[in-house]
N, C-alpha and C. Protein backbone atom coordinates (compact mmCIF):
# COMPACT_ATOMS: atom_id res chain seq x y z
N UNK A 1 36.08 17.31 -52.78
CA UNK A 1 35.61 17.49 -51.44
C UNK A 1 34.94 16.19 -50.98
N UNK A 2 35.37 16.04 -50.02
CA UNK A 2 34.92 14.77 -48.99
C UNK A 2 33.18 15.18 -48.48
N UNK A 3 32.28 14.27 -48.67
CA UNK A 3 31.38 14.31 -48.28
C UNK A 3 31.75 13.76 -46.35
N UNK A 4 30.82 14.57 -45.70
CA UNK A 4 31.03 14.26 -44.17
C UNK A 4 30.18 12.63 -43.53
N UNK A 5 29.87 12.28 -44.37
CA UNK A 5 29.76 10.89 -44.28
C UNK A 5 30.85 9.92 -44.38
N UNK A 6 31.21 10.39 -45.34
CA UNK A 6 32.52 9.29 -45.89
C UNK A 6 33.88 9.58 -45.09
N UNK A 7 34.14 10.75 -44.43
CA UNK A 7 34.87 11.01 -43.75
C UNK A 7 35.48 9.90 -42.33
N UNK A 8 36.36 9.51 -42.54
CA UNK A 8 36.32 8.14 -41.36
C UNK A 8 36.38 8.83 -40.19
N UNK A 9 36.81 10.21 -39.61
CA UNK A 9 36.93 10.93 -38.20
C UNK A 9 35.72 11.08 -38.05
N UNK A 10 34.49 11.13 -38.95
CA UNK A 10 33.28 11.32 -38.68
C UNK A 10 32.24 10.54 -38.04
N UNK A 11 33.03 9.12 -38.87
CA UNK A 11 32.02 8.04 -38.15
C UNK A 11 33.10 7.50 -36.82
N UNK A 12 34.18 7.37 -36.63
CA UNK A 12 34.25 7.54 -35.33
C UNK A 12 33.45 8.17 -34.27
N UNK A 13 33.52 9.26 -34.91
CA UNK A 13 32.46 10.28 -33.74
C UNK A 13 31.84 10.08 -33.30
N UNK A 14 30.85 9.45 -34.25
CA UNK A 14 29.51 9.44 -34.69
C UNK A 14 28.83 7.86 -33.77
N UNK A 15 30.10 6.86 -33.82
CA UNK A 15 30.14 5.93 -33.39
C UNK A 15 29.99 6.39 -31.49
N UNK A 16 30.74 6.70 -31.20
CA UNK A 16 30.95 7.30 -29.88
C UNK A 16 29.72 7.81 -29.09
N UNK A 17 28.87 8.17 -30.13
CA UNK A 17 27.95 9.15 -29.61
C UNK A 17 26.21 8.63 -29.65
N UNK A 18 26.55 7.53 -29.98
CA UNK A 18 25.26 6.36 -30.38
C UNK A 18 25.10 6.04 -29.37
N UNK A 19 25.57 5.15 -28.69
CA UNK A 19 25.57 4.23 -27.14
C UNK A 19 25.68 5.27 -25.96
N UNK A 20 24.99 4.10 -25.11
CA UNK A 20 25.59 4.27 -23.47
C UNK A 20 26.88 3.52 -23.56
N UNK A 21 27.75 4.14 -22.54
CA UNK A 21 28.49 3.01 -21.98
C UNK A 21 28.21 2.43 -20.31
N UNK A 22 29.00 1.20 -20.09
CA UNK A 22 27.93 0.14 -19.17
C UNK A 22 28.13 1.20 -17.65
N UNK A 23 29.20 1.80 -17.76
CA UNK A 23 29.41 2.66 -16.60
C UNK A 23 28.22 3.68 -16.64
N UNK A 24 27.85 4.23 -17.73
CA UNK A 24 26.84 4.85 -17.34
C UNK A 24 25.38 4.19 -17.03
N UNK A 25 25.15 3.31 -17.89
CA UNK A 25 24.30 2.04 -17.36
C UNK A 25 24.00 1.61 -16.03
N UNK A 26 25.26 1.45 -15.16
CA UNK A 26 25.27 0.98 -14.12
C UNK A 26 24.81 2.38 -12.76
N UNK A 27 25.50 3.65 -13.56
CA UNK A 27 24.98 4.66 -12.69
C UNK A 27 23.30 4.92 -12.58
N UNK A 28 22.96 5.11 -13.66
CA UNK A 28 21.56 5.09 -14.06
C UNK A 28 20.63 4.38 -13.18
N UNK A 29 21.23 2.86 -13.54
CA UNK A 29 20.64 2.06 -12.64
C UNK A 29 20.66 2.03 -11.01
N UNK A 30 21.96 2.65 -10.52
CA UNK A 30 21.80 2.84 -9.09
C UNK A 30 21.55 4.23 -8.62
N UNK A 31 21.25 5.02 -9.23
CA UNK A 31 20.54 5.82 -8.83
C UNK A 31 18.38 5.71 -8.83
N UNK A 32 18.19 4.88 -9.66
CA UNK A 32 16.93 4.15 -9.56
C UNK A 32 16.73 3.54 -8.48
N UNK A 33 18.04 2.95 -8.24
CA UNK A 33 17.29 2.06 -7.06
C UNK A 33 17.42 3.10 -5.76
N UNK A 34 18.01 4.19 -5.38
CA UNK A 34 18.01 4.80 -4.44
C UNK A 34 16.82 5.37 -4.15
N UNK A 35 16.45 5.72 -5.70
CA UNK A 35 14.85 6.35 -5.70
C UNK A 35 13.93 5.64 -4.97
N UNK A 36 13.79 4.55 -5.66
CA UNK A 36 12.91 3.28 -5.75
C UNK A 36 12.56 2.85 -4.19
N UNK A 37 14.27 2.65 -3.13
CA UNK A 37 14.17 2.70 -2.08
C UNK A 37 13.86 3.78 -0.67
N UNK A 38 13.70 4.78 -1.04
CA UNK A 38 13.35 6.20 -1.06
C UNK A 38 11.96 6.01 -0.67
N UNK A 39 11.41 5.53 -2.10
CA UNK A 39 9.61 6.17 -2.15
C UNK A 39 8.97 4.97 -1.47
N UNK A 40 9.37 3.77 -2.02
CA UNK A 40 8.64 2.84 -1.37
C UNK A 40 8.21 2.86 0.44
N UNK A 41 8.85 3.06 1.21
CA UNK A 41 8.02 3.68 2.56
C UNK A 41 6.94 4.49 2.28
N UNK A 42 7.09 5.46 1.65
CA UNK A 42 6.34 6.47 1.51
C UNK A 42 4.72 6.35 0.79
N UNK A 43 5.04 5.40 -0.57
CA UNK A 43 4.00 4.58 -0.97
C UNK A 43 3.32 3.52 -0.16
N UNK A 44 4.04 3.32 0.75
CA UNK A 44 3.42 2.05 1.70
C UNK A 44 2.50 3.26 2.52
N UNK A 45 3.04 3.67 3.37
CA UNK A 45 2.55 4.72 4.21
C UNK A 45 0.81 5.39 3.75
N UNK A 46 1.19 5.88 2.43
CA UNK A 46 -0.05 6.40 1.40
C UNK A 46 -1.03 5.31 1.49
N UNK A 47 -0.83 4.07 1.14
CA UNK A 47 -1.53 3.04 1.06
C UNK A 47 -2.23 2.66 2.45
N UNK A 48 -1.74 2.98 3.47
CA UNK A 48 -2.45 2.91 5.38
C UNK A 48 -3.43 3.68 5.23
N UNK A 49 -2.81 5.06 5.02
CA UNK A 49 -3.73 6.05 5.28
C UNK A 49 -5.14 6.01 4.33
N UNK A 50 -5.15 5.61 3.05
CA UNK A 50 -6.11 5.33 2.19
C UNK A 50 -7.23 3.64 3.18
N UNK A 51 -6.90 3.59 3.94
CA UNK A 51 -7.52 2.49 4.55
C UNK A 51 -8.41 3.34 5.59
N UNK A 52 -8.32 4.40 6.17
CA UNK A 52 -9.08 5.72 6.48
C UNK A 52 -10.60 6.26 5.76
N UNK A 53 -9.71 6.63 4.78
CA UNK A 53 -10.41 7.42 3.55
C UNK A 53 -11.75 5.94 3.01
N UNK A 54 -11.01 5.21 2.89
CA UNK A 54 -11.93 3.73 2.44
C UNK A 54 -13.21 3.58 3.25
N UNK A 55 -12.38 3.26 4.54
CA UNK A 55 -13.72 3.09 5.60
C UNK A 55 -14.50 4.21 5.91
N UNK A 56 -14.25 5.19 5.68
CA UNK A 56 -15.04 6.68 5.50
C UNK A 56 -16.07 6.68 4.93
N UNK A 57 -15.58 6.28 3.35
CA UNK A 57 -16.35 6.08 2.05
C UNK A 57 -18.08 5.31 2.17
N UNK A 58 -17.28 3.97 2.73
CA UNK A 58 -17.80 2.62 3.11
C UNK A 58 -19.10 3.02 3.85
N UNK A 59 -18.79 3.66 4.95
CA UNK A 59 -19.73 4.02 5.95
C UNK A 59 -21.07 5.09 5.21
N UNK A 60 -20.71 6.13 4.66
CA UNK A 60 -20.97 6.91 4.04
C UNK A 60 -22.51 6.41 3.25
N UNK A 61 -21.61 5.25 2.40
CA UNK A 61 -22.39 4.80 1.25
C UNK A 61 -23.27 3.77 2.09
N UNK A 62 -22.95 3.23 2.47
CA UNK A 62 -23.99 1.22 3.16
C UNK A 62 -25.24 2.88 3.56
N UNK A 63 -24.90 4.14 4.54
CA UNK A 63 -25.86 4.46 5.48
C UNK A 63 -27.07 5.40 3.86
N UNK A 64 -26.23 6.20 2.72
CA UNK A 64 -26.89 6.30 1.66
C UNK A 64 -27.72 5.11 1.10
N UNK A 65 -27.28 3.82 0.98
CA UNK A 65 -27.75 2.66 0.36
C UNK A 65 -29.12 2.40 1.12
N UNK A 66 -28.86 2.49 2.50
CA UNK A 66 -30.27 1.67 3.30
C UNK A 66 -31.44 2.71 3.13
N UNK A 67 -31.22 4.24 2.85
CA UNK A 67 -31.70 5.70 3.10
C UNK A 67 -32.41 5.34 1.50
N UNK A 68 -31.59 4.89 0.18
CA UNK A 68 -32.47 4.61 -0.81
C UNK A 68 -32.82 3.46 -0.83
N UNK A 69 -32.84 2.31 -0.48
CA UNK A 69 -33.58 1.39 -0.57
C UNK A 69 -35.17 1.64 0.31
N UNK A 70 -34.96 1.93 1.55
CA UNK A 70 -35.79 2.36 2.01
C UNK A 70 -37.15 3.16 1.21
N UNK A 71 -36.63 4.18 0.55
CA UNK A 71 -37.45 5.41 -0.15
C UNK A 71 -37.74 4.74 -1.31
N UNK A 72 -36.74 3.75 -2.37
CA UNK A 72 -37.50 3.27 -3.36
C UNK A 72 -38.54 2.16 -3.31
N UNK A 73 -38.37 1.28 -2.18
CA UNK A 73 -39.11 0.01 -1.96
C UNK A 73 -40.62 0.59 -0.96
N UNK A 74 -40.14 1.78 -0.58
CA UNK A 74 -41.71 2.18 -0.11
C UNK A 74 -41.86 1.88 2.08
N UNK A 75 -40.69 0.81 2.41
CA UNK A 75 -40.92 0.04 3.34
C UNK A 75 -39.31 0.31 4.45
N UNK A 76 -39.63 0.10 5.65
CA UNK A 76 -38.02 0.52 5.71
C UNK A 76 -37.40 -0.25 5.86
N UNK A 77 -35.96 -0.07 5.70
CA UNK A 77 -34.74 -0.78 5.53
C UNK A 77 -33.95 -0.68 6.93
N UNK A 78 -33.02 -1.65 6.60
CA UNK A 78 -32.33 -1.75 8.64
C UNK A 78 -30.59 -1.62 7.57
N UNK A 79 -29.46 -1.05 7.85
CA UNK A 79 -28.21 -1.24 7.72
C UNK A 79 -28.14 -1.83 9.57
N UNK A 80 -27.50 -3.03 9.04
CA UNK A 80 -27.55 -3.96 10.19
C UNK A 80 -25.65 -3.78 9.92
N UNK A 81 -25.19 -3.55 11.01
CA UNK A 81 -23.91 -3.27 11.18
C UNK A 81 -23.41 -4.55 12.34
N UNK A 82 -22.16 -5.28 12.13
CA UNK A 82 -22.06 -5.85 12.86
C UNK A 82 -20.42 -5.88 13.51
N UNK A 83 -19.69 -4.85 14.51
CA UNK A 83 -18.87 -4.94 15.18
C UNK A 83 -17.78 -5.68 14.79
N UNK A 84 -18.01 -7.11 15.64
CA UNK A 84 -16.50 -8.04 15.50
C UNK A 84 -16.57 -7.98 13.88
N UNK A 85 -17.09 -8.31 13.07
CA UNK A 85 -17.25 -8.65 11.73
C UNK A 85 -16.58 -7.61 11.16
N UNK A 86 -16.48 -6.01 11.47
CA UNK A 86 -16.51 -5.09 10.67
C UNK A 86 -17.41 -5.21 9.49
N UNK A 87 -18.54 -5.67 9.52
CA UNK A 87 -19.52 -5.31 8.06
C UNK A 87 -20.86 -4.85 8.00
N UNK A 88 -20.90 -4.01 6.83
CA UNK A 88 -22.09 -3.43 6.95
C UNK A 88 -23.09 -3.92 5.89
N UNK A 89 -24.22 -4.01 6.15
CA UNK A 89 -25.26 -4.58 4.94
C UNK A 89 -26.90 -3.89 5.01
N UNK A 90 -27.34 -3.88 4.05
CA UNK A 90 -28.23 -3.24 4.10
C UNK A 90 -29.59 -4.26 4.06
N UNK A 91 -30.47 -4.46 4.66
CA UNK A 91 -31.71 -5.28 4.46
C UNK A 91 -32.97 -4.46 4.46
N UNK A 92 -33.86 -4.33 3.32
CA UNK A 92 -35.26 -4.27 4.05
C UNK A 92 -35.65 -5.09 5.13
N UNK A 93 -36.44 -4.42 5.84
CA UNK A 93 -37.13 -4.77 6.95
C UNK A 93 -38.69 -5.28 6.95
N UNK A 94 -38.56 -6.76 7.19
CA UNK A 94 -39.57 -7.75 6.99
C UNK A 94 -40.89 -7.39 8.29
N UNK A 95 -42.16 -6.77 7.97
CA UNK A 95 -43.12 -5.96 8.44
C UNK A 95 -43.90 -7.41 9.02
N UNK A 96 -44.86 -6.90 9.64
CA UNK A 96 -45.92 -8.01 9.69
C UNK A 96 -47.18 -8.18 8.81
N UNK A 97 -47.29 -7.49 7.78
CA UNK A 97 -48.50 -6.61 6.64
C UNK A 97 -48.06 -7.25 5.73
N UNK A 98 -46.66 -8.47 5.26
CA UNK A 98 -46.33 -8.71 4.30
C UNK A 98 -46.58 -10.02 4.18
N UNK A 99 -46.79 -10.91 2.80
CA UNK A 99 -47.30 -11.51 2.45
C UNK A 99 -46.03 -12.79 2.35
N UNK A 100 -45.89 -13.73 2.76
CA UNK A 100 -45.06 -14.97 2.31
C UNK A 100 -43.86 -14.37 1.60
N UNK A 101 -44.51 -14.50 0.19
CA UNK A 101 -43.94 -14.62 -1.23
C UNK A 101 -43.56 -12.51 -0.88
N UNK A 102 -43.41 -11.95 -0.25
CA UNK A 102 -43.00 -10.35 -0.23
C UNK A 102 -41.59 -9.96 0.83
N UNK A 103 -42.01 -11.47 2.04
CA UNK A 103 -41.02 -11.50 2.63
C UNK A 103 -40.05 -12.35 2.49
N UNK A 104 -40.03 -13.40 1.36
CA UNK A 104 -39.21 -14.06 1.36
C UNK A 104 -38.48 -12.85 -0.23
N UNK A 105 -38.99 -12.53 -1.28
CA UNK A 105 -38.38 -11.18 -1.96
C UNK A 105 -37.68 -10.27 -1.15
N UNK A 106 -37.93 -10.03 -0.37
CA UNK A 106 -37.38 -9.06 0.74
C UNK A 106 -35.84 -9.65 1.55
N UNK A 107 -36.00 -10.67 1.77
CA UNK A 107 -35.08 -10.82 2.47
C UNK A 107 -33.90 -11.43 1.43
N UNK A 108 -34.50 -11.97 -0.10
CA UNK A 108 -33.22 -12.22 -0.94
C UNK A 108 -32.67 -10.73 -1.53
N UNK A 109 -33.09 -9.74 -1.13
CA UNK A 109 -32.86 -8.57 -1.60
C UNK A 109 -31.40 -7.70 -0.88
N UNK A 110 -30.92 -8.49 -0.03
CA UNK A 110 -29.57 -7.81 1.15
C UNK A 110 -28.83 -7.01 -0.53
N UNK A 111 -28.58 -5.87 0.28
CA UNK A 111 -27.84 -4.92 -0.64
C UNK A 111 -26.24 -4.77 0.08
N UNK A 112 -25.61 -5.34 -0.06
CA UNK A 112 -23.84 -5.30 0.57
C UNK A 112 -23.25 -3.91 -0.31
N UNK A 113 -22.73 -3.20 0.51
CA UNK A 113 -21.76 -1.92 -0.10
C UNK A 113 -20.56 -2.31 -0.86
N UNK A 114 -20.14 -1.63 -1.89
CA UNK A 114 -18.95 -2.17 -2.42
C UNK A 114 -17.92 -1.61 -1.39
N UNK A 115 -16.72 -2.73 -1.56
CA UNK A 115 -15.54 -2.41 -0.78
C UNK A 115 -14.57 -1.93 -0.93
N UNK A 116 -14.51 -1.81 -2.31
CA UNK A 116 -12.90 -1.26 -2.95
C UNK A 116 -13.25 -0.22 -3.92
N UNK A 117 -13.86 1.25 -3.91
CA UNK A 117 -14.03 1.83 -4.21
C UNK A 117 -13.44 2.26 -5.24
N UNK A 118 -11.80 2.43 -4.39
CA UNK A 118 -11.19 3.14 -5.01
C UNK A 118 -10.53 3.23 -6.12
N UNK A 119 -9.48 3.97 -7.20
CA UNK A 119 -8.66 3.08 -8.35
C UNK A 119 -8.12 1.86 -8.11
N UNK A 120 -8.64 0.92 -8.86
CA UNK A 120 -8.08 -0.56 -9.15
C UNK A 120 -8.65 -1.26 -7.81
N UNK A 121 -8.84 -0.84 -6.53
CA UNK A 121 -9.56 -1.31 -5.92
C UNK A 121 -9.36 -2.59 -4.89
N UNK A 122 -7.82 -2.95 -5.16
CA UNK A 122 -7.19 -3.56 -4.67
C UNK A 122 -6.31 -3.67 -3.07
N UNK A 123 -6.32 -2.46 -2.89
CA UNK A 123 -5.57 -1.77 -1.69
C UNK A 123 -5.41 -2.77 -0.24
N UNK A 124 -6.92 -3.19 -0.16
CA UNK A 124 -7.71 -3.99 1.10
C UNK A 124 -7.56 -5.13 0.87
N UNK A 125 -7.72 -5.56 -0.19
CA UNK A 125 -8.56 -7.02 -0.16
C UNK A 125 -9.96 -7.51 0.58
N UNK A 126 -10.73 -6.36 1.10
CA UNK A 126 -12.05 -6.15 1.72
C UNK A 126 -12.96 -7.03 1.22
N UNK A 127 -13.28 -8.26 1.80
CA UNK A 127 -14.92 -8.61 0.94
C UNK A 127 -15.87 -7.24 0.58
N UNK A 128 -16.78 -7.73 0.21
CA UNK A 128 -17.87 -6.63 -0.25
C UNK A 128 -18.68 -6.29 1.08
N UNK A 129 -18.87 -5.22 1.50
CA UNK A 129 -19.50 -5.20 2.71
C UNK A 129 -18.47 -4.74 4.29
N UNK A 130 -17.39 -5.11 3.70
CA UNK A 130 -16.09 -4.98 5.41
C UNK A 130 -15.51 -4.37 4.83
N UNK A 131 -15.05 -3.57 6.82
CA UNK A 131 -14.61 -2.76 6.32
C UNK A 131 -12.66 -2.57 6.62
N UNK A 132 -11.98 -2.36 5.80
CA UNK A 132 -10.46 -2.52 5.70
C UNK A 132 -10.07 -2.92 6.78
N UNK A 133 -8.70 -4.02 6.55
CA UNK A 133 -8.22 -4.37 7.76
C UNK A 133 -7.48 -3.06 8.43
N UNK A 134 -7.46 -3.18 9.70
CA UNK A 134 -6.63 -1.81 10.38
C UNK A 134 -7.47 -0.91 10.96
N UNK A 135 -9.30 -1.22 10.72
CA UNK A 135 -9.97 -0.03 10.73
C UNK A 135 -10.58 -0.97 12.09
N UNK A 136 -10.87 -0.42 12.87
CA UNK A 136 -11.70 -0.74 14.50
C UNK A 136 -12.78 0.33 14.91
N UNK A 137 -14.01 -0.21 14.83
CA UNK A 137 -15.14 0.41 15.43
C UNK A 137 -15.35 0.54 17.31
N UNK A 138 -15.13 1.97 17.38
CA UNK A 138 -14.88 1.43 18.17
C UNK A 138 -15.99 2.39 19.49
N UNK A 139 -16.81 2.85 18.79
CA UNK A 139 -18.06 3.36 19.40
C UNK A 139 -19.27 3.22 18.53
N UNK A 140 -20.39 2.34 18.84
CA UNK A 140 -21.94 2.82 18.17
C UNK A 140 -22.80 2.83 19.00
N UNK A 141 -23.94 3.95 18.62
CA UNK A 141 -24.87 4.08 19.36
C UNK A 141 -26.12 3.97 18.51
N UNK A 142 -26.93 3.80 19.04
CA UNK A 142 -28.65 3.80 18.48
C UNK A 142 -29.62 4.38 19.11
N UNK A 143 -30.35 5.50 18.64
CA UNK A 143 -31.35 6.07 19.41
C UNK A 143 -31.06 6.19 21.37
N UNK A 144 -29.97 6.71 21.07
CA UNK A 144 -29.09 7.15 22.32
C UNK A 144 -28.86 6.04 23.35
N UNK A 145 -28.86 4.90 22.57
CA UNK A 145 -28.77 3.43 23.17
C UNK A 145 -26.72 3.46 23.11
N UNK A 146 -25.89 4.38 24.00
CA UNK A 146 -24.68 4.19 23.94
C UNK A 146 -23.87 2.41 23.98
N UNK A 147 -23.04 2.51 23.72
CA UNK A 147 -21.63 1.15 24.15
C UNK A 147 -22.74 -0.03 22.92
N UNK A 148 -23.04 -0.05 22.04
CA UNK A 148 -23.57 -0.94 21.41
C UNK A 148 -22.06 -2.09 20.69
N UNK A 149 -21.19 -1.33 20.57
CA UNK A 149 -20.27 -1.89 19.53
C UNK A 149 -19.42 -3.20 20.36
N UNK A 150 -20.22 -4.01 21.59
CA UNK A 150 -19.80 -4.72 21.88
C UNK A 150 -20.40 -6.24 21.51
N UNK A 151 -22.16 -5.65 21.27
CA UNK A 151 -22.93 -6.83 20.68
C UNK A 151 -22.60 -7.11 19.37
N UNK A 152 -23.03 -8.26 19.37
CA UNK A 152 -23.31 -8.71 17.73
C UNK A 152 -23.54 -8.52 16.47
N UNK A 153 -24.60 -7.76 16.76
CA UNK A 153 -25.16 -6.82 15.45
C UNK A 153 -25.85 -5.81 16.04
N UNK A 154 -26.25 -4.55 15.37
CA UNK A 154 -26.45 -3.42 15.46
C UNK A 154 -27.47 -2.89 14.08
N UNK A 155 -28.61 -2.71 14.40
CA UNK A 155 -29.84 -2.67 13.26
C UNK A 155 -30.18 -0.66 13.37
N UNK A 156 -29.43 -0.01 12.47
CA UNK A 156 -29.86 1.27 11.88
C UNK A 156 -31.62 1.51 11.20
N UNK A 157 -32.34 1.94 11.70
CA UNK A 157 -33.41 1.93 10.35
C UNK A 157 -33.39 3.71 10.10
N UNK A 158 -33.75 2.88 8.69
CA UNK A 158 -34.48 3.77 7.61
C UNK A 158 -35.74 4.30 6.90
N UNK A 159 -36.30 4.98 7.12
CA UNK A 159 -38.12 4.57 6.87
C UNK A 159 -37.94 5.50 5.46
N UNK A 160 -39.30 5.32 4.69
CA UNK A 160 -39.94 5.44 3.32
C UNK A 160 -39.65 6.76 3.24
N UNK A 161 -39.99 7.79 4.40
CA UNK A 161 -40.10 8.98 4.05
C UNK A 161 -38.89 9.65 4.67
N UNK A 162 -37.91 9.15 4.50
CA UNK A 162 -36.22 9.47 4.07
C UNK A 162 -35.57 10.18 5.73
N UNK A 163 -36.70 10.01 7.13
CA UNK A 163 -36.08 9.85 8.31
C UNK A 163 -34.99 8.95 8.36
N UNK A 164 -34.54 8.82 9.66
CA UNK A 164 -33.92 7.47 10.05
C UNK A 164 -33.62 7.78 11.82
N UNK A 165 -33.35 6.47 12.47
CA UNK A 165 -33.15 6.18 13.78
C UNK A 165 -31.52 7.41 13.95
N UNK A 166 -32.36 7.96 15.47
CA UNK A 166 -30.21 8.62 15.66
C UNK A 166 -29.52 7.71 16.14
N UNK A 167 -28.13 7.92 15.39
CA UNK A 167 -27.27 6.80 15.14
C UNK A 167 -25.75 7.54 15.22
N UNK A 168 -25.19 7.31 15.79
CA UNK A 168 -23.38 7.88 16.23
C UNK A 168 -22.60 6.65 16.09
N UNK A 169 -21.40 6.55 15.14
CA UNK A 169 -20.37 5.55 14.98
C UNK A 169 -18.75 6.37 15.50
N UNK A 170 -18.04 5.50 15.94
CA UNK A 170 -16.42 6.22 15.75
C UNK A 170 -15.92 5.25 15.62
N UNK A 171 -14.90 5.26 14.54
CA UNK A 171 -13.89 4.14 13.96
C UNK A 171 -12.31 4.86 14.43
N UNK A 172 -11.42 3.73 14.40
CA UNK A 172 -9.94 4.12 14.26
C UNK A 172 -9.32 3.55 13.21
N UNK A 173 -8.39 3.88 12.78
CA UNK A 173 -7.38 3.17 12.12
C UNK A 173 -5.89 2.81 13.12
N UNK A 174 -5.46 1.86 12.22
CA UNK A 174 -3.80 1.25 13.02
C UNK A 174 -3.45 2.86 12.61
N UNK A 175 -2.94 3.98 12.45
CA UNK A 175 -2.53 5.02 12.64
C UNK A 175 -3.08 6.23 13.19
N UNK A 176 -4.19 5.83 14.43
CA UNK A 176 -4.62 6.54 15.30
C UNK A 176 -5.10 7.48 14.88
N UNK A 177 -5.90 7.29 13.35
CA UNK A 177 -7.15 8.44 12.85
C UNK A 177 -8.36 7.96 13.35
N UNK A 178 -9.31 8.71 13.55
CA UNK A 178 -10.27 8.72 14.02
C UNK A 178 -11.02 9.60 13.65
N UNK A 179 -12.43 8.66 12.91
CA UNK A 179 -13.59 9.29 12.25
C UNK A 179 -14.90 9.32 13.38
N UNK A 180 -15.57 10.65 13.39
CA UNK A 180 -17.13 10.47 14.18
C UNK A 180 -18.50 10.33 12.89
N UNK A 181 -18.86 9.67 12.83
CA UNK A 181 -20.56 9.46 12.27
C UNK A 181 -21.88 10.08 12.93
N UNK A 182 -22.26 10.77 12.50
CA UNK A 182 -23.40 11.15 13.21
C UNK A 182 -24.73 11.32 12.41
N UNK A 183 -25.73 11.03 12.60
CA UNK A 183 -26.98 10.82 11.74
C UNK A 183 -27.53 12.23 11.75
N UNK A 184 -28.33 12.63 11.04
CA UNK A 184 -29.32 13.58 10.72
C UNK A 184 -30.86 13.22 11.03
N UNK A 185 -31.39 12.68 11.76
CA UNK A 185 -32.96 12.08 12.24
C UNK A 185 -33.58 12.99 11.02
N UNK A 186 -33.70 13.87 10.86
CA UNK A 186 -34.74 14.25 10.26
C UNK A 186 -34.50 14.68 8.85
N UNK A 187 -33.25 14.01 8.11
CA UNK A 187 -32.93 13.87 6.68
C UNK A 187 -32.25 12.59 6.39
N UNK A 188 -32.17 11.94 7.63
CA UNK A 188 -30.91 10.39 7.10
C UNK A 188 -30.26 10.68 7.01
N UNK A 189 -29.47 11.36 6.94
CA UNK A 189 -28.29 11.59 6.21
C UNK A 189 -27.01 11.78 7.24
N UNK A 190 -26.35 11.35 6.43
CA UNK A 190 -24.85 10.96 7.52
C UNK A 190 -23.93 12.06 7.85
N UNK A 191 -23.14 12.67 8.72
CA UNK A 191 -22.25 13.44 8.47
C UNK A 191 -21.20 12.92 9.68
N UNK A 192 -19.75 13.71 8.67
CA UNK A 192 -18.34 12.79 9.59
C UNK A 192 -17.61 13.90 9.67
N UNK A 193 -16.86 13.74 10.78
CA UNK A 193 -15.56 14.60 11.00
C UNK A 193 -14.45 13.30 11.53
N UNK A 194 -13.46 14.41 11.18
CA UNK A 194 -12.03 13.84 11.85
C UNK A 194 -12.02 14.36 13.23
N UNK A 195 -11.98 13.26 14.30
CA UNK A 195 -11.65 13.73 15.70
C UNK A 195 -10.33 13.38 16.39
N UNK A 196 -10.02 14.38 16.95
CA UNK A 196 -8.03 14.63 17.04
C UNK A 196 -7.80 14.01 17.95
């Protein structure tokens, strides 16, 4: 008896059944690329809309950041927002009770929000502090001081005991989302909706 190894119809077979052949190779491969060309819009698309979600984030955090700096340093803090720039930064606020050497500590102290939050963090290319290209501010107010978002800069405060100034933002994105900001005076605290 023939062992089924040694059998030569066997390793024919056997041969046959090892490989691709290039025809299937070549199908393989163009059906990848149909995929490939497929999703990529779709991944681009994902990647806009995450420029939304970013500047959401962004806003969120700089108005949390100035709300604790404020409460840990004892003194209040300004998120000084500035329009054309798109950027937000956080500064304590230099008093007249302070000493040289307290205000010059103070003012090397600017706290900038991170910009790329998200996985890998790359999406924007955002300095630290701005906010995604595509995103347009395009309403702020201050202590019912409306149309601010045409000046220069724009100074939020924050005081020690975790108030803050009322404060209303609305941003867009290049895909005609639109976020509202609205302050809490009597907790700091930020809250947003999507407006249609």
């Amino acid at each position: 008896m023939i062992s089924p190894r040694r059998d030569p119809s066997y390793c024919r077979r056997a041969s046959h059944a090892r490989g691709f052949t290039l025809i299937e190779l070549m199908i393989v491969i163009a059906i990848m690329a149909v995929v490939m060309s497929i999703s990529i819009p779709t991944f681009y698309r994902s990647l806009k809309k995450d420029a939304i979600r970013q500047a959401t984030q962004q806003v969120l955090d700089a108005c949390k950041d100035a709300r604790t700096q404020a409460i840990i340093h004892g003194r209040p803090c300004d998120l000084v927002i500035r329009p054309q720039d798109r950027t937000l930064n956080s500064m304590l606020a230099l008093g007249t009770d302070l000493t040289n050497q307290d205000a010059m500590a103070a003012s090397s102290q600017t706290v900038t929000v991170p910009a790329n939050r998200q996985n890998g963090g790359d999406e924007t290319n955002a300095p630290a502090g701005m906010l995604p290209d595509g995103i347009a501010i395009m309403f702020i107010g201050v202590n019912f001081v409306p149309d601010l978002q045409t000046t220069e800069s724009v100074s939020v405060r924050f005081y020690p005991n975790g108030t803050a100034d009322e404060f209303a933002m609305l941003i867009r994105s290049d895909n005609n989302e639109w976020r509202k900001f609205t302050m809490d005076v009597a907790t700091g605290l930020v809250n947003w909706e999507v407006v249609q």
